[in-house]
C-alpha atoms as a PDB file:
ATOM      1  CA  UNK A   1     -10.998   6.042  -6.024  1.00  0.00           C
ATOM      2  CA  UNK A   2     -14.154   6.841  -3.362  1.00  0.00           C
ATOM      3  CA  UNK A   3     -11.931   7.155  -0.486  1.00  0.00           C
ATOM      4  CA  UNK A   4      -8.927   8.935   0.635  1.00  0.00           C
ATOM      5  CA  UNK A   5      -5.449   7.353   1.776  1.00  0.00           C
ATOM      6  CA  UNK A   6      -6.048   7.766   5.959  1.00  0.00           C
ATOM      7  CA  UNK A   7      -9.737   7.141   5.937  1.00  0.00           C
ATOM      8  CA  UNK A   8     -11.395   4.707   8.662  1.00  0.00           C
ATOM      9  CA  UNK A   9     -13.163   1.920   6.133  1.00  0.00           C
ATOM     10  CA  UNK A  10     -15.287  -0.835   7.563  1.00  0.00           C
ATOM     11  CA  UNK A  11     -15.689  -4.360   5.458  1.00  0.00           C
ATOM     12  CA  UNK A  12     -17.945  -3.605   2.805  1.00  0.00           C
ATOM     13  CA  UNK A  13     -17.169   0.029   2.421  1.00  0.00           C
ATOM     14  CA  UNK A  14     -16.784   0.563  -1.625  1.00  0.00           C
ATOM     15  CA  UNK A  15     -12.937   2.090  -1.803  1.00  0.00           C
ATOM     16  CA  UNK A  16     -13.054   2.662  -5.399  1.00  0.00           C
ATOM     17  CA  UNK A  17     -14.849   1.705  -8.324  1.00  0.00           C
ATOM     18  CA  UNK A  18     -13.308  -0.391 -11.441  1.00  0.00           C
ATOM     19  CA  UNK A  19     -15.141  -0.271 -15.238  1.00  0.00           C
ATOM     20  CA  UNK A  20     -18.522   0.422 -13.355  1.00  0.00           C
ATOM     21  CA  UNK A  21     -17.937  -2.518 -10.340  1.00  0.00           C
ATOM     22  CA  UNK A  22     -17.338  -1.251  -6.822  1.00  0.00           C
ATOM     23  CA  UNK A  23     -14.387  -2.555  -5.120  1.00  0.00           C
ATOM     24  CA  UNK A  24     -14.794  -3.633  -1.238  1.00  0.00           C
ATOM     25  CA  UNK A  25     -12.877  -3.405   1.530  1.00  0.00           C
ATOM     26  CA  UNK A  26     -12.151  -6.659   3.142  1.00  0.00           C
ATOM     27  CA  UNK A  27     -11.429  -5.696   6.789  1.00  0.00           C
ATOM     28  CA  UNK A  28     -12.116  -2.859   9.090  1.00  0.00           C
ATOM     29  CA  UNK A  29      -8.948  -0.433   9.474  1.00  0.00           C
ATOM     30  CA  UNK A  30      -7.134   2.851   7.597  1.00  0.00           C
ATOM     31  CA  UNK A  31      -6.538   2.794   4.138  1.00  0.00           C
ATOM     32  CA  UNK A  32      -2.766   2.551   3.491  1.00  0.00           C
ATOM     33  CA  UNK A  33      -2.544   2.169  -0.065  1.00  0.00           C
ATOM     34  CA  UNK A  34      -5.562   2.525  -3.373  1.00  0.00           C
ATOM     35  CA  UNK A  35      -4.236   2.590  -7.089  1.00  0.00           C
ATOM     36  CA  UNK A  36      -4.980   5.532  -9.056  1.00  0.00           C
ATOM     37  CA  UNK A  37      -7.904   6.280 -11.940  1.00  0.00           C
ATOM     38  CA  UNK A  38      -6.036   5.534 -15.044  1.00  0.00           C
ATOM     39  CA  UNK A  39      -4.315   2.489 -13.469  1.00  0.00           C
ATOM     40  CA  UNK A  40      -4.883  -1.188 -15.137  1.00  0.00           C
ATOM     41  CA  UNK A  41      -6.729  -3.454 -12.983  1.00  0.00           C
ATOM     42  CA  UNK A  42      -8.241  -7.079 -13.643  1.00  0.00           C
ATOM     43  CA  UNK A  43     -10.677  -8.780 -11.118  1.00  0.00           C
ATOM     44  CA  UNK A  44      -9.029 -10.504  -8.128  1.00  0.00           C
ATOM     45  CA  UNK A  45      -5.995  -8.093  -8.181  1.00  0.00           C
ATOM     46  CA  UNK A  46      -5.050  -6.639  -5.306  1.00  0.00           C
ATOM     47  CA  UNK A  47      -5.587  -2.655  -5.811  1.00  0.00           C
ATOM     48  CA  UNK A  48      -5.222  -1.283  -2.170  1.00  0.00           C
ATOM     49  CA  UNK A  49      -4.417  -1.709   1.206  1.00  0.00           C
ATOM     50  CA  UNK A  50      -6.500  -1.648   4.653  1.00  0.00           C
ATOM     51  CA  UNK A  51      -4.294  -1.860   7.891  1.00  0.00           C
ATOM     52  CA  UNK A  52      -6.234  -3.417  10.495  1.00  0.00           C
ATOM     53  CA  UNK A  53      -4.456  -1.624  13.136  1.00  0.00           C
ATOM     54  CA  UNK A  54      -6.021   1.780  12.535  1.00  0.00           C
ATOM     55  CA  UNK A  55      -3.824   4.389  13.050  1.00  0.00           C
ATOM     56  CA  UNK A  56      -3.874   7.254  10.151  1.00  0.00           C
ATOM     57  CA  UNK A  57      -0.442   7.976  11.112  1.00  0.00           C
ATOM     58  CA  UNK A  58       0.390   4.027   9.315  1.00  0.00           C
ATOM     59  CA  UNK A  59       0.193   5.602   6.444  1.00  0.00           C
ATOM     60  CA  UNK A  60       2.452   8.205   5.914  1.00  0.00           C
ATOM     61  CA  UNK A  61       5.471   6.608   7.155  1.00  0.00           C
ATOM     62  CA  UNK A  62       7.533   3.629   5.824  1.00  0.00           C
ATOM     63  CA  UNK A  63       6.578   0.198   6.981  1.00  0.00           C
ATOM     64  CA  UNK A  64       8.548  -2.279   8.658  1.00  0.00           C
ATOM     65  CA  UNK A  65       8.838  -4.051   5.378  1.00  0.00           C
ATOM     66  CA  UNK A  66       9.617  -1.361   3.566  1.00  0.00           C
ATOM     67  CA  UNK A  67      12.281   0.076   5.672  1.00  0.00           C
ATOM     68  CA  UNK A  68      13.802  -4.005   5.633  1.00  0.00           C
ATOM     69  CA  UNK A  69      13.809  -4.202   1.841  1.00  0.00           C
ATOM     70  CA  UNK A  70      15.153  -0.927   1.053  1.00  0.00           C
ATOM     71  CA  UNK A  71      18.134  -1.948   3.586  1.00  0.00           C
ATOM     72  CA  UNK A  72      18.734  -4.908   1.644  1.00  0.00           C
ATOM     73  CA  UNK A  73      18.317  -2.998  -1.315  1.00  0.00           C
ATOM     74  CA  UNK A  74      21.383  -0.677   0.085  1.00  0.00           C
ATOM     75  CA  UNK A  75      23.398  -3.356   0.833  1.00  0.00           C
ATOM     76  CA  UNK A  76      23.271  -5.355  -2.077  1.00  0.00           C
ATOM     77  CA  UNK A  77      24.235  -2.160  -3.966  1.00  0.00           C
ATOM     78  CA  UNK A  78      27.091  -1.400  -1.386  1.00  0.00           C
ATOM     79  CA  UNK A  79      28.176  -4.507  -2.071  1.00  0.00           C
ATOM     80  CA  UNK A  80      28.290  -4.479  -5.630  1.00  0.00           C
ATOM     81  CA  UNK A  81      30.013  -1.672  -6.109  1.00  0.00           C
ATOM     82  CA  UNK A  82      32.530  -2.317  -3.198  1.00  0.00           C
ATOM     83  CA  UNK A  83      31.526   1.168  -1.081  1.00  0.00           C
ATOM     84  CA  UNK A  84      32.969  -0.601   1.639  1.00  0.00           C
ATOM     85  CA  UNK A  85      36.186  -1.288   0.690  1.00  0.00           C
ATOM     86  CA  UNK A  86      39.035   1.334   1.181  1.00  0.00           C
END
């Protein structure tokens, strides 16, 4: 990794760099998400995340997604193991 999660990258900005070849950002935005040195990678996987919105604060909360899959998640489980019934 070159950059921290929260920084303000611009396309082109090198976010990390992977057996000696740098790895771009696509868009402008904050960097949400960047895989760790000692992590696997293979060329064309996606290794991070840039949200083109902007905000640091994006990335140190739960995402929309997130909070919808974990819910489904939960309710699946609930469901399974009949929590709701009395």
């Amino acid at each position: 990794p070159k950059l921290e999660i929260g920084a303000q990258v611009k396309k082109g900005d090198v976010a990390a760099v992977v057996d000696g070849k740098p790895m771009l950002c696509r868009i402008d935005g904050c960097l949400r998400g960047l895989m760790q040195e000692g992590a696997v990678a293979f060329e064309g996987m996606k290794c991070g995340d840039v949200d083109p919105r902007g905000i640091p604060d994006n990335c140190t909360t739960a995402s929309d997604k997130a909070i919808a899959v974990g819910g489904g998640v939960l309710e699946a489980l609930a469901m399974l193991t009949d929590v709701f019934r009395g």
